[in-house]
Every structure is written in structure tokens, then in C-alpha cells.
Protein backbone atom coordinates (compact mmCIF):
# COMPACT_ATOMS: atom_id res chain seq x y z
CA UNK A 1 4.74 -14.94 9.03
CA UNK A 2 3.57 -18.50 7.96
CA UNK A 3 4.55 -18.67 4.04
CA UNK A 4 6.16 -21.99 3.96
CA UNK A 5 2.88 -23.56 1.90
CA UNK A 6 2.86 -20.23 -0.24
CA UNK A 7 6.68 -20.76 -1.32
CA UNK A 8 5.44 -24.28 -2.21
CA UNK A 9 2.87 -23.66 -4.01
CA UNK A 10 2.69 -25.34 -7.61
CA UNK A 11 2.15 -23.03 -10.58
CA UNK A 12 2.10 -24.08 -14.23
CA UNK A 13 1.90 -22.45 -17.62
CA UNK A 14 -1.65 -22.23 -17.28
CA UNK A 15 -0.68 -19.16 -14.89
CA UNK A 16 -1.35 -15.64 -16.50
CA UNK A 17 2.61 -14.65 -17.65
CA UNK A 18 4.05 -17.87 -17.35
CA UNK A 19 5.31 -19.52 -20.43
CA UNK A 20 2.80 -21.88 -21.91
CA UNK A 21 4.76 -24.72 -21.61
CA UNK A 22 5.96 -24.39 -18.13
CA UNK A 23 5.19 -27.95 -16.09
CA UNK A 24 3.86 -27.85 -12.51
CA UNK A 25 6.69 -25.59 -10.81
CA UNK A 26 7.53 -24.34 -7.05
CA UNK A 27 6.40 -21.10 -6.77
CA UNK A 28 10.34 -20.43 -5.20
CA UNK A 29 11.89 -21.74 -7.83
CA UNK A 30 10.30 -19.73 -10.09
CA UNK A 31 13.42 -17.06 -10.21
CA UNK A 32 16.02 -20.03 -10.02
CA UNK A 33 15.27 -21.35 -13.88
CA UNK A 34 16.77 -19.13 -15.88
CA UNK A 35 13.86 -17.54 -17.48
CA UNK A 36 14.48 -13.84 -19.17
CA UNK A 37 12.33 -11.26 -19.90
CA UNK A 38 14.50 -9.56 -22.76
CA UNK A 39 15.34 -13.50 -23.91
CA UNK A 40 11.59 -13.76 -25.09
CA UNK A 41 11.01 -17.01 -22.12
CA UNK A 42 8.22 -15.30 -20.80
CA UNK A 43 4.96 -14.48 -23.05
CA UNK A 44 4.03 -10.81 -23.30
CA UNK A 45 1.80 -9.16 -21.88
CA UNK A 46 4.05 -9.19 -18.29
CA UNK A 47 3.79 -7.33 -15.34
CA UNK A 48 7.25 -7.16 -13.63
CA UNK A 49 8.05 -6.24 -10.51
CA UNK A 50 11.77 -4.91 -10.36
CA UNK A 51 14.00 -6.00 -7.36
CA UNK A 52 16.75 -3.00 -7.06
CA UNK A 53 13.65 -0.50 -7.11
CA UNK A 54 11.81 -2.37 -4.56
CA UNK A 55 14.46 -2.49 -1.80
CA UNK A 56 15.43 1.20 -2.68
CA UNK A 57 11.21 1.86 -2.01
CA UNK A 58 11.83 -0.05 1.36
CA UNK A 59 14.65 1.49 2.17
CA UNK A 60 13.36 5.05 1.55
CA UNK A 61 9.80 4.87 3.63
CA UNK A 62 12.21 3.76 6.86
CA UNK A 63 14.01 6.60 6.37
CA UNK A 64 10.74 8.49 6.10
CA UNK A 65 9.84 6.71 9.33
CA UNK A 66 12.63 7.40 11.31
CA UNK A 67 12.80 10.93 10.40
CA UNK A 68 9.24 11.89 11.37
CA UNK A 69 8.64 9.28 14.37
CA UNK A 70 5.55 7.75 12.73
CA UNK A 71 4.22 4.10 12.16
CA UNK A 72 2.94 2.52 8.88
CA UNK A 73 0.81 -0.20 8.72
CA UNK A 74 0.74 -0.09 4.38
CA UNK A 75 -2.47 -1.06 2.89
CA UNK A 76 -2.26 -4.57 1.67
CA UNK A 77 -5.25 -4.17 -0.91
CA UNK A 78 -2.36 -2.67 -3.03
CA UNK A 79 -0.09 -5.89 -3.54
CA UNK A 80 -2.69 -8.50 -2.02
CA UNK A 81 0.82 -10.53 -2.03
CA UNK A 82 2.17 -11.95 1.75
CA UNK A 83 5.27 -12.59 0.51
CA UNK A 84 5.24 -8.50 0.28
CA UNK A 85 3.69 -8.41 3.69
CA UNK A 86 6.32 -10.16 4.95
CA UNK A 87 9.47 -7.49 3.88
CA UNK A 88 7.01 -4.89 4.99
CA UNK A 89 6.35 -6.01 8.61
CA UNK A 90 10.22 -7.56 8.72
CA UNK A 91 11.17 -3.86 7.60
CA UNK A 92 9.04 -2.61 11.14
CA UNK A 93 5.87 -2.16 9.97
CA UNK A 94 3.06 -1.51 12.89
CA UNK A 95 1.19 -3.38 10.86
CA UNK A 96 -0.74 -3.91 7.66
CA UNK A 97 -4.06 -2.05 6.66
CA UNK A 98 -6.83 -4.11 4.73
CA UNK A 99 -9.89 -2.81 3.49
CA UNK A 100 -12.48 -6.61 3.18
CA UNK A 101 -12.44 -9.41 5.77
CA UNK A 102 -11.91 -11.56 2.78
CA UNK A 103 -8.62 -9.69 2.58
CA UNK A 104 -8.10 -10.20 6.25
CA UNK A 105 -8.95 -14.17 5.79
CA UNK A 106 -5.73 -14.17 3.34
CA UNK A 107 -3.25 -12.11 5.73
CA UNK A 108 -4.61 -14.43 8.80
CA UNK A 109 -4.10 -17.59 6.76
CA UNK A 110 -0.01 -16.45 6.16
CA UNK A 111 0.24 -15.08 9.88
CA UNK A 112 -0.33 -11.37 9.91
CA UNK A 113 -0.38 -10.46 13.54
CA UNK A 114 -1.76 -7.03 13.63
CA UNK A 115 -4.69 -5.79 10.75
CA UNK A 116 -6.50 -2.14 10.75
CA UNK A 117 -9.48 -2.99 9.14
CA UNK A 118 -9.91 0.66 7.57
CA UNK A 119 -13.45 0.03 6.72
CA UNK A 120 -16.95 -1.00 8.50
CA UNK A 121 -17.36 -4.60 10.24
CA UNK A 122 -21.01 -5.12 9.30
CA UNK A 123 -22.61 -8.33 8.83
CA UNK A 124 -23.15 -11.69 10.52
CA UNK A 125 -20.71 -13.84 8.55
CA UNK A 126 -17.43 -10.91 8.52
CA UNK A 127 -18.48 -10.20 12.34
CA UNK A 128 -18.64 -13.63 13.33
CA UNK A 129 -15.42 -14.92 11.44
CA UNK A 130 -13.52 -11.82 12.66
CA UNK A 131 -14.60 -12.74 16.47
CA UNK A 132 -13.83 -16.02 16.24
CA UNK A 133 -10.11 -15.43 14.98
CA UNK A 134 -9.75 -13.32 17.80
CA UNK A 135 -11.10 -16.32 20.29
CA UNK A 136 -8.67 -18.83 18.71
CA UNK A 137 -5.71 -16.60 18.95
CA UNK A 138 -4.55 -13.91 21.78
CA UNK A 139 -2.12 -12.98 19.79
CA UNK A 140 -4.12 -11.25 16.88
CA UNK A 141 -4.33 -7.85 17.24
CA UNK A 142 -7.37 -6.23 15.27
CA UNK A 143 -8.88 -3.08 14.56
CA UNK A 144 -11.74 -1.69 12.79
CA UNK A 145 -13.67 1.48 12.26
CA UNK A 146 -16.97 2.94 13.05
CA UNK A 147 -18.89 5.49 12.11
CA UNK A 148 -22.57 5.08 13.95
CA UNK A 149 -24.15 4.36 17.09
CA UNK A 150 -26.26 1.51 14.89
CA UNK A 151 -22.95 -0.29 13.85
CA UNK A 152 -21.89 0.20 17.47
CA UNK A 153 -24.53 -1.73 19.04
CA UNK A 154 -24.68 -4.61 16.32
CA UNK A 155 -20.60 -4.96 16.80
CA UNK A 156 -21.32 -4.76 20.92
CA UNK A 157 -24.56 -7.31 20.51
CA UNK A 158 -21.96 -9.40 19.03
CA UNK A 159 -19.05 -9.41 21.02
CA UNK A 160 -21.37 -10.12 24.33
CA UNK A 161 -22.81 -13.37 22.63
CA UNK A 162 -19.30 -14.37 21.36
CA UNK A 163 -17.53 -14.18 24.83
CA UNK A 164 -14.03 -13.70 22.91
CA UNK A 165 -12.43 -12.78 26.54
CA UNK A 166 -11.53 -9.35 25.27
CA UNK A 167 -13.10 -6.18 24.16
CA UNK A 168 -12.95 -5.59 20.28
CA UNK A 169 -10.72 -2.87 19.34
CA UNK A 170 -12.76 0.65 17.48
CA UNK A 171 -11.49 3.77 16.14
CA UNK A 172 -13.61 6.43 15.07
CA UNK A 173 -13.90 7.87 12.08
CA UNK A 174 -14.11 11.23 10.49
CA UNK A 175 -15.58 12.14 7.14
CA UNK A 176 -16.35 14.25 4.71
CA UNK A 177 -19.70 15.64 3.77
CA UNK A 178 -20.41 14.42 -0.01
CA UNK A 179 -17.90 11.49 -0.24
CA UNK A 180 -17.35 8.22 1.85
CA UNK A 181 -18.23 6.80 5.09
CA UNK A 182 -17.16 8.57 8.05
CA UNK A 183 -18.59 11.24 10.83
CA UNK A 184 -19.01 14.51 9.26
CA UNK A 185 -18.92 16.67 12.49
CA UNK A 186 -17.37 16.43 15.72
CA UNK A 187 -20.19 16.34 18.00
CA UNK A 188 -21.28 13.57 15.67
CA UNK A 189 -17.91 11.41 16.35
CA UNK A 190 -18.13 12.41 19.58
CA UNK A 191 -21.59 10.57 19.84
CA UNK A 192 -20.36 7.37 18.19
CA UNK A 193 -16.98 7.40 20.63
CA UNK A 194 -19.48 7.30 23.51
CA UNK A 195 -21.03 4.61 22.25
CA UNK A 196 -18.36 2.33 22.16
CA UNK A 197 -16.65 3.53 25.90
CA UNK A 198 -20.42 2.72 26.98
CA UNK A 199 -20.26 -0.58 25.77
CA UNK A 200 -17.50 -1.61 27.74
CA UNK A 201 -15.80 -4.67 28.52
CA UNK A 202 -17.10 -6.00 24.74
CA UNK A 203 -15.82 -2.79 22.94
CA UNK A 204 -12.53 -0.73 23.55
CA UNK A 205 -12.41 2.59 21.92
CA UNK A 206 -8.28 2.64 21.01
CA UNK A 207 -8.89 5.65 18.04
CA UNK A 208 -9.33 8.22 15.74
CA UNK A 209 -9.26 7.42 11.64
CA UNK A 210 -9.86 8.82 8.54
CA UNK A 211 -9.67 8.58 4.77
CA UNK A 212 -7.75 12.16 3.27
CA UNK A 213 -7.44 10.68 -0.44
CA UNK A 214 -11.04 11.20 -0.91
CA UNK A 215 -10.23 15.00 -1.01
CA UNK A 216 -7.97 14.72 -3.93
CA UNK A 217 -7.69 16.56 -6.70
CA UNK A 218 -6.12 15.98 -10.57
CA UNK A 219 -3.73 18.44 -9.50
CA UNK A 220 -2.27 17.27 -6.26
CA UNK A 221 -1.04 21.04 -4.65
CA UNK A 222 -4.84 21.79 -5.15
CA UNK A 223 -5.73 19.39 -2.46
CA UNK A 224 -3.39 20.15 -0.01
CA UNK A 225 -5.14 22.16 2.06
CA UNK A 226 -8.64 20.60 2.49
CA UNK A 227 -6.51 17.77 3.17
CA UNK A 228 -5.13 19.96 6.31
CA UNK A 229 -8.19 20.99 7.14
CA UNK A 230 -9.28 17.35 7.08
CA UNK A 231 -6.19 16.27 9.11
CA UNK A 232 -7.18 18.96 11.52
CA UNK A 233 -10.46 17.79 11.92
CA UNK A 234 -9.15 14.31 13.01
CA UNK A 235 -7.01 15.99 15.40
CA UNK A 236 -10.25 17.84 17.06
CA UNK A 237 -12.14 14.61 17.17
CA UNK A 238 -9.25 12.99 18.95
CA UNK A 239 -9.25 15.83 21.68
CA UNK A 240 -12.44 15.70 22.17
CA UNK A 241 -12.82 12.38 22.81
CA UNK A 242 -9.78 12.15 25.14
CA UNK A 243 -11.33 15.35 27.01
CA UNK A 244 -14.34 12.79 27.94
CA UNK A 245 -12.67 10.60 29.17
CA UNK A 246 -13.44 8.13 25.93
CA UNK A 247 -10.01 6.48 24.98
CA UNK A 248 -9.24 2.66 26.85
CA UNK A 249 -6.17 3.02 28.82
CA UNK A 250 -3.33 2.14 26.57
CA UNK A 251 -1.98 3.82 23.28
CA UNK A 252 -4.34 6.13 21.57
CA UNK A 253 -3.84 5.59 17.70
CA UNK A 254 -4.12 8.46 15.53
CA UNK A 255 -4.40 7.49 11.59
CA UNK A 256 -5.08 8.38 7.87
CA UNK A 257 -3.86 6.62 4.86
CA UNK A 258 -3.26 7.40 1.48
CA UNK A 259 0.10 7.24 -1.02
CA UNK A 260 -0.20 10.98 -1.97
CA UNK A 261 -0.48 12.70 1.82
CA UNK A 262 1.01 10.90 4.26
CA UNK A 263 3.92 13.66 4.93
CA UNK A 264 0.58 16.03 5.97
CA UNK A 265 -0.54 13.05 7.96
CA UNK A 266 2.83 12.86 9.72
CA UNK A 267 2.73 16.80 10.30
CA UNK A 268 -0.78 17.33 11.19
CA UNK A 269 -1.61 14.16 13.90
CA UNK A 270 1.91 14.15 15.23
CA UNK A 271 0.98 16.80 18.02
CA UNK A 272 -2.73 16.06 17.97
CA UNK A 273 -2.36 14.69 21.98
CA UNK A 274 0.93 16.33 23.00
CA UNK A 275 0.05 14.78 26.54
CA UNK A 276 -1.30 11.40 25.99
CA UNK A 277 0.87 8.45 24.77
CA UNK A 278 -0.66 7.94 21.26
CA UNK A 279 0.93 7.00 17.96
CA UNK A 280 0.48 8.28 14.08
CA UNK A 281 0.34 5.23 11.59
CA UNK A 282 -0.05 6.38 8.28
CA UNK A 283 -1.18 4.05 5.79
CA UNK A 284 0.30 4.78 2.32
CA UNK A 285 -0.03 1.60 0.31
CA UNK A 286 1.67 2.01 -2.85
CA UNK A 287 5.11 3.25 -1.68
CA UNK A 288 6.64 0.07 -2.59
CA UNK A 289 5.89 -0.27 -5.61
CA UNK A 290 5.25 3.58 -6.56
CA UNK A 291 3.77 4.28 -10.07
CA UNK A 292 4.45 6.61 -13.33
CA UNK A 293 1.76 8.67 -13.12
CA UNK A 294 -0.59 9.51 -9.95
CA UNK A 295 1.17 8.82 -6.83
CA UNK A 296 4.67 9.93 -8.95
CA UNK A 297 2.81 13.16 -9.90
CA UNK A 298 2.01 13.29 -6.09
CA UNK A 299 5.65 12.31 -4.91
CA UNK A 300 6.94 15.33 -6.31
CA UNK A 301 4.24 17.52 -4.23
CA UNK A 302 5.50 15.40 -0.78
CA UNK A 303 9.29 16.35 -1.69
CA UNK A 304 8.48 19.82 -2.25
CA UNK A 305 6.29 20.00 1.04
CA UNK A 306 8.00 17.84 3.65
CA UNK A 307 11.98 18.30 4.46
CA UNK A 308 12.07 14.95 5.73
CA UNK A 309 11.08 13.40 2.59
CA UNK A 310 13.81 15.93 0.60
CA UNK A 311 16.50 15.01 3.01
CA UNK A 312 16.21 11.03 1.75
CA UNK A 313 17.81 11.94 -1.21
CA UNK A 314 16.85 10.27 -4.37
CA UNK A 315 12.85 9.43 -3.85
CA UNK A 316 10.77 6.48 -4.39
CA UNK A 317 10.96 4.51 -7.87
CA UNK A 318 8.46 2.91 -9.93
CA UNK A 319 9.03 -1.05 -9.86
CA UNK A 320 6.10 -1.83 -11.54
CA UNK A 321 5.99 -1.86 -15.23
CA UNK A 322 4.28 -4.44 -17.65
CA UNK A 323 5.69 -5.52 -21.06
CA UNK A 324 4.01 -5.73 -24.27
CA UNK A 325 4.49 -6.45 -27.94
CA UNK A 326 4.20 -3.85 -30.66
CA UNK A 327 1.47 -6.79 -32.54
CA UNK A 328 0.36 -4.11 -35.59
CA UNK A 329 1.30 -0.82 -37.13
CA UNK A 330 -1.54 -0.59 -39.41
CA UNK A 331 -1.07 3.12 -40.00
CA UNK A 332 2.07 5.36 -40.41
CA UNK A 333 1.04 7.10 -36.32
CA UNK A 334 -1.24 4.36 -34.98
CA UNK A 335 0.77 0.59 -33.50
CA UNK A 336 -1.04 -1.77 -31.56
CA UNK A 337 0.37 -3.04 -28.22
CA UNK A 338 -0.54 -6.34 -26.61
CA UNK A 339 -1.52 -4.60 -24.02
CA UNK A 340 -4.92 -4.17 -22.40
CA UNK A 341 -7.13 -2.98 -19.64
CA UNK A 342 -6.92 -6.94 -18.33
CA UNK A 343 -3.36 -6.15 -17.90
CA UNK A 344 -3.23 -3.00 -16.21
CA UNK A 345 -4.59 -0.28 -14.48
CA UNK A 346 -6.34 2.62 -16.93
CA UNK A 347 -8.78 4.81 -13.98
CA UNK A 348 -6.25 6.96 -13.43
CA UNK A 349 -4.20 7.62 -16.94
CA UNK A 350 -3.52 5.31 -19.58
CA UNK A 351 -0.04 2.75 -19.73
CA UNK A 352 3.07 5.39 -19.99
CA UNK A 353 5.05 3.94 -22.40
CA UNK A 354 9.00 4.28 -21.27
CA UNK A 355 11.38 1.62 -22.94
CA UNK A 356 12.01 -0.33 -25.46
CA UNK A 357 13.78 -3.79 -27.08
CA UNK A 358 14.44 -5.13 -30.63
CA UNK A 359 14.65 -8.52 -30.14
CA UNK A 360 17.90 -9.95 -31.95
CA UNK A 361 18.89 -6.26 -31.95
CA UNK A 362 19.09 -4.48 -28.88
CA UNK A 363 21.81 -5.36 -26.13
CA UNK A 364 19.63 -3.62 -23.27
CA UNK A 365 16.38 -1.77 -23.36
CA UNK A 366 16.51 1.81 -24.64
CA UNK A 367 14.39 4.91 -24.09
CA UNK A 368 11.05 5.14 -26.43
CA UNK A 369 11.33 8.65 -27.17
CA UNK A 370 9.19 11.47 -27.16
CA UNK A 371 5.76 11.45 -29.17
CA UNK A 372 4.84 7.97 -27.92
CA UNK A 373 1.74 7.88 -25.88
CA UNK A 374 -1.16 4.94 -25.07
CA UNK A 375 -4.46 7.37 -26.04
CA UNK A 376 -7.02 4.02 -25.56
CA UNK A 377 -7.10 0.59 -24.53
CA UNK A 378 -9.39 -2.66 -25.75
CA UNK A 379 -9.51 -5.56 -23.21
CA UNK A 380 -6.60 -6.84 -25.11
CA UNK A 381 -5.18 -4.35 -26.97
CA UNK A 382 -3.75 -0.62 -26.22
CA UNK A 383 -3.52 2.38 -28.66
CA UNK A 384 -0.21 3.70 -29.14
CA UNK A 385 0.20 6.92 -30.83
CA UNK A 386 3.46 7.50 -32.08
CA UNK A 387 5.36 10.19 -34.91
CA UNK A 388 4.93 8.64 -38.65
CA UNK A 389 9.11 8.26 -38.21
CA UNK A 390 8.86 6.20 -35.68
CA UNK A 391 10.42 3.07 -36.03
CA UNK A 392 8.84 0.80 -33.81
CA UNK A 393 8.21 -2.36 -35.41
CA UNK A 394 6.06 -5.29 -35.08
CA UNK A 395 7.60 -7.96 -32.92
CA UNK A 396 9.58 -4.91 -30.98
CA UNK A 397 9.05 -5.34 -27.17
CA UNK A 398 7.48 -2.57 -25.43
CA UNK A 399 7.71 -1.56 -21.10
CA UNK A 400 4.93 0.52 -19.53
CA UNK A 401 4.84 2.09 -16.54
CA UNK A 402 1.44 2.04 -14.79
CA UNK A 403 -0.80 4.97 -13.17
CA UNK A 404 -2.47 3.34 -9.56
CA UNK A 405 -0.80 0.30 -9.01
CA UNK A 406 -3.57 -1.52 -7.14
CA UNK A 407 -5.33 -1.77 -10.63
CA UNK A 408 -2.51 -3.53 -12.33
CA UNK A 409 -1.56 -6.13 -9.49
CA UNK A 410 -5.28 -7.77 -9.41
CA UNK A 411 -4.96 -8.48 -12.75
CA UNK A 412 -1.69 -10.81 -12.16
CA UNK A 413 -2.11 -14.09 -9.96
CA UNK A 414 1.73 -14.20 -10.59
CA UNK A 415 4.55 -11.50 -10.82
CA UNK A 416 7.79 -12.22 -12.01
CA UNK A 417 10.61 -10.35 -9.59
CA UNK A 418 13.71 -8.94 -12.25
CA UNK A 419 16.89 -7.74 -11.66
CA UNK A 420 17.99 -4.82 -13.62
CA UNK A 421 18.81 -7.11 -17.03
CA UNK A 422 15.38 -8.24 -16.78
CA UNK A 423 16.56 -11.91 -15.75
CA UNK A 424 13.78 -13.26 -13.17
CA UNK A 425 14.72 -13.84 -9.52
CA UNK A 426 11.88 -14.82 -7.85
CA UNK A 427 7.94 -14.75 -8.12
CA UNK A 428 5.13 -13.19 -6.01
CA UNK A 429 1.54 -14.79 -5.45
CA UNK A 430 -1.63 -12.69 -5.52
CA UNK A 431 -4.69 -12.75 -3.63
CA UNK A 432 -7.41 -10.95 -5.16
């Protein structure tokens, strides 16, 4: 990847997280300073990213990898960072899942190679832009979905009057009746896959997608099998089509993405076309940074399903977690973090409140204890219940985990990397 002008990049204390008084500064110098989260340099709220947790998360999904003989191209809407790109494709990603060609403009721009675009290329301006990256540079490798026979011919129309010297890569896509995009039947897919091998040399049907998380549930056992059922359905399409005769020559690819399924994915496409070369890439986003509620929650379900996951040994960690002050206590069960829905993520359970530090006091952070739960968050503030004995204080320094991680990083243009005492190592650029 191209990140040479990212890890130049100037950043100032004007920068969400930074301290206020921080001149213009090198974004890869950032971890190089001396700053410290526990050593107050850095103003609270923080999200932090933590290193050792990170590279345990990396090392963990290439275990998964090699154990089960899938790809992953992750889903960069998670992180929106390249510099995060960069360890996942250097770690052997296929490669990396975006969801807007705005998103896709920021991966191109930093040198992503290979995108799934696991959504719909409709209109002139993401059509045209898209073609024309893929004029300028034989090298890019790009794939997007479709779900129509309209979409087909628009995406077809386009192609012919663009003359980009190559067909434009499709994959089908399966649905589910009620919820997103997506063909609900076969014989509808079917129809759609036929449109795009009859619109051949400007489109190249290459496979079969779909979307599983849209089937989950609060409980994640309880989704387990419509998500089979789902998984199956992809695997139907897939034969279908190859019984027509519909695939391009080459690689079929066979893929659904989510954090909370992809051991089902794994299991249920793997033998989908026992005789055709074809290849699974699941899509799980969030594996790198994990969370401390939903996709942790869900973890549990993937080591209790899949004994490849078990066999790994200790399982992913949360490395996202963002800091706060206790700023009030103004009743004996009620404190007052400075903490708010601009900070992080609150769609799918509120902040989990995990450690904390008395400046001046405490040598390393220490567990909260039980009876300590965010119930409500302000833009700015969160609502932290707590027992009347409590004795968090105001000033004391307080570490959240985070349910949905995608939620949290778009609200940071910068996050601090830590080592395990906190002290900062390096810094990560957003792109939302």
C-alpha cells in the first residue's frame, strides 16, 4: 500500500483526543512523544486502540484461516483506517470489503489492490468513477453485487460506453424476504446471473454473495439456524448458476460477511462446488478490534459451534475501549462520565464500564467492580449507575469497553495505539 503521505500527515491539538496544546505534529510521531494515557497528557474522552490485543486479534483470525481453508477480505467500513488495511492485507488478506464508493475512493487513494464492493453500483457519478479506476489501472481488481436485471443493464450500458478493456466483475446476491437488498428466490438469482453472462465481454459473472447478519437475533444461538438455512440458500444459487453454464472461466467466489457467523460461513459454502475451483471469503469486519458486548456475546456462540475456532486457544480480545472522567456524582448511585454518544457506539448496548484509575493514586488501572453500569447517554455525557458505597470520585478516570465497534471508530479522526501501561505508540487516521 501507498501510506507514505498518510504517515506524514500533520495533526494538531485541534484533533478530537489530542491534547489542546499539541503544535502541528507527524501523524508517525505521534507514539514517539511520550504522551500517557494514565499520566493525564491526553484529554478525556479517548478512544484507545490497544497494541498487544490487536496483534493477538491478527494472529488469531490466521489461525482461523488456516484451519478452515477460507479467505477474508474484512470489511473496512469497520476501522475506515489504511494504516489497518495495511496489517490486514500484509497478514494475507484476499482483500478488503467496503460497503460506499466513497469508501472505495479512500482505499484506492492508499493503494488497495483488490475491493468487494458488498453493496449495489448504481448511479452515474459511483459507476463512472469506479470504471475509470479500473481504465487507469490493470492492476485493480474490483467487485460488486447485483441483485436485478435493471441494475444489470445500467452497469452493462456503462461498461460498453466506457471501453475499460475488461469486463466488470458481478456476484449475485441472495436475500431475504423482509430485510435488505438481495434475490429472495433462486429462480430469481438465477434470472439476474443470466443477465450478466448475457452481457458478455462488458460484464463477467465471478459470484455468489450474501448478507447473513441481517438474520440476527439479541440472542445469537437463536439465529443460528436461519443463518444455515440462509448459507444454504447461497450454496443453491451457486449450483444453479454453475449448472447453466453462468460463471466466467476462472475462480468462482463464494461469500457472506458478518463478525458473528463467519465459522457457519466457513462450514456451509466450503463444499458448495465440490468440483469447480471456487473460494469462500468471509467478510467479518470487527475481528480486529472485537468488542465487549455484541460480537463478544457472539464469539462465545462461534467457540462453542466451530472446533477450529476452540482449537486457537485463548479467543479474540477487545482492543477498543474509550476513557472518560467521572465529571459529577450528584447523587449517592448516580456519577456522570465524560462520556457520550459522540464518543461511542450506543445501537447495540450502552459503554460497559471495566476499569478504573485514581489519578495520583493508583499505580495501574484496577477492576470497577460489580454494580457499575452506563443505563443512558447525553451527546456529552453518560449515566453511570453505581452502589451508594461506591467510591468513585470526581476526577477518577474511567475505561469502557464498546458494543459494535464501527459506531465508536467514526466518531475518532484520530486513535491513539497503547501498550499495556497505557503509554501511546503510535496513531491511526480515520476516514469517515
Amino acid at each position: 500500500m501507498k501510506l507514505d503521505a498518510l504517515r506524514t500527515l500533520s495533526v494538531d491539538g485541534t484533533v478530537k483526543g489530542l491534547p489542546p496544546g499539541l503544535g502541528p505534529t507527524r501523524l508517525d510521531t505521534i507514539g514517539r512523544i511520550g504522551l500517557d494515557v494514565l499520566a493525564e497528557d491526553l484529554p478525556l474522552p479517548l478512544a484507545v486502540l490497544h497494541a498487544d490485543a490487536i496483534e493477538h486479534n491478527s494472529r488469531w483470525m490466521r489461525g482461523f484461516l488456516e484451519a478452515t481453508g477460507v479467505s477474508i477480505a474484512p470489511h473496512g467500513k469497520t476501522t475506515m483506517a489504511p494504516q489497518l488495511f495495511e496489517r490486514q492485507l500484509a497478514d494475507g488478506a484476499w482483500g478488503i470489503t467496503l460497503a460506499t464508493v466513497s469508501q472505495v475512493a479512500v482505499a484506492r487513494r492508499f493503494g488497495v489492490p483488490r475491493i468487494l464492493l458488498a453493496n449495489q453500483l448504481v448511479g452515474k457519478a459511483a459507476i463512472g468513477w469506479v470504471l475509470e479506476e479500473l481504465r487507469h489501472d490493470p492492476g485493480f481488481d474490483f467487485l460488486a453485487i447485483v441483485d436485478s436485471v435493471e441494475n444489470v443493464a445500467q452497469l452493462a450500458a456503462a461498461v460498453r460506453d466506457r471501453a475499460i478493456g475488461r469486463p466488470l466483475k458481478l456476484m449475485v446476491e441472495g436475500g431475504v424476504a423482509g430485510q435488505r437488498t438481495g434475490c429472495r428466490t433462486v429462480e430469481e438469482a438465477v434470472a439476474v446471473a443470466r443477465a450478466v453472462a448475457g452481457a458478455a465481454p462488458h460484464l463477467a459473472l465471478v459470484g455468489v454473495e450474501g448478507f447473513e447478519g441481517v438474520l440476527a437475533r439479541p440472542e445469537p444461538e437463536d439465529a443460528e439456524a436461519p443463518v444455515a438455512e440462509f448459507l444454504d440458500f447461497l450454496a443453491a444459487i451457486s449450483r444453479a448458476c454453475d449448472a447453466d453454464g453462468l460463471f466466467a472461466e476462472g475462480e468462482v467466489i463464494l461469500s457472506a460477511g458478518g463478525s458473528a457467523y463467519f465459522d457457519l460461513v466457513a462450514e456451509r459454502l466450503g463444499g458448495a462446488l465440490p468440483d469447480r475451483d471456487s473460494r469462500v471469503v468471509i467478510r467479518s469486519g470487527c475481528y480486529l478490534s472485537h468488542d465487549s458486548g455484541m460480537y463478544a456475546k457472539a464469539f462465545d456462540r462461534i467457540e462453542h459451534r466451530s472446533g477450529a475456532a476452540a482449537a486457537l486457544g485463548e479467543g479474540l480480545r477487545p482492543a477498543l475501549e474509550v476513557w472518560s472522567y467521572v465529571q459529577s456524582r450528584p447523587e449517592p448511585t448516580r456519577a456522570l462520565l465524560t462520556l457520550g454518544k459522540r464518543d461511542a457506539a450506543f445501537d447495540a448496548g450502552m459503554p460497559v464500564p471495566a476499569r478504573r484509575f485514581r489519578p495520583g493514586t493508583d499505580t495501574a488501572p484496577r477492576p470497577v467492580g460489580p454494580g457499575h453500569a452506563v443505563v443512558a447517554m447525553n451527546d456529552q455525557h453518560a449515566f453511570l449507575d453505581l452502589p451508594a458505597d461506591s467510591d468513585l470520585a470526581v476526577g477518577d478516570m474511567v475505561a469502557c469497553g464498546v458494543s459494535h465497534p464501527c459506531l465508536t471508530f467514526d466518531r475518532w479522526q484520530v486513535i491513539p495505539v497503547v501498550d499495556e501501561r497505557l503509554a501511546v505508540v503510535d496513531a491511526i487516521r480515520t476516514f469517515f
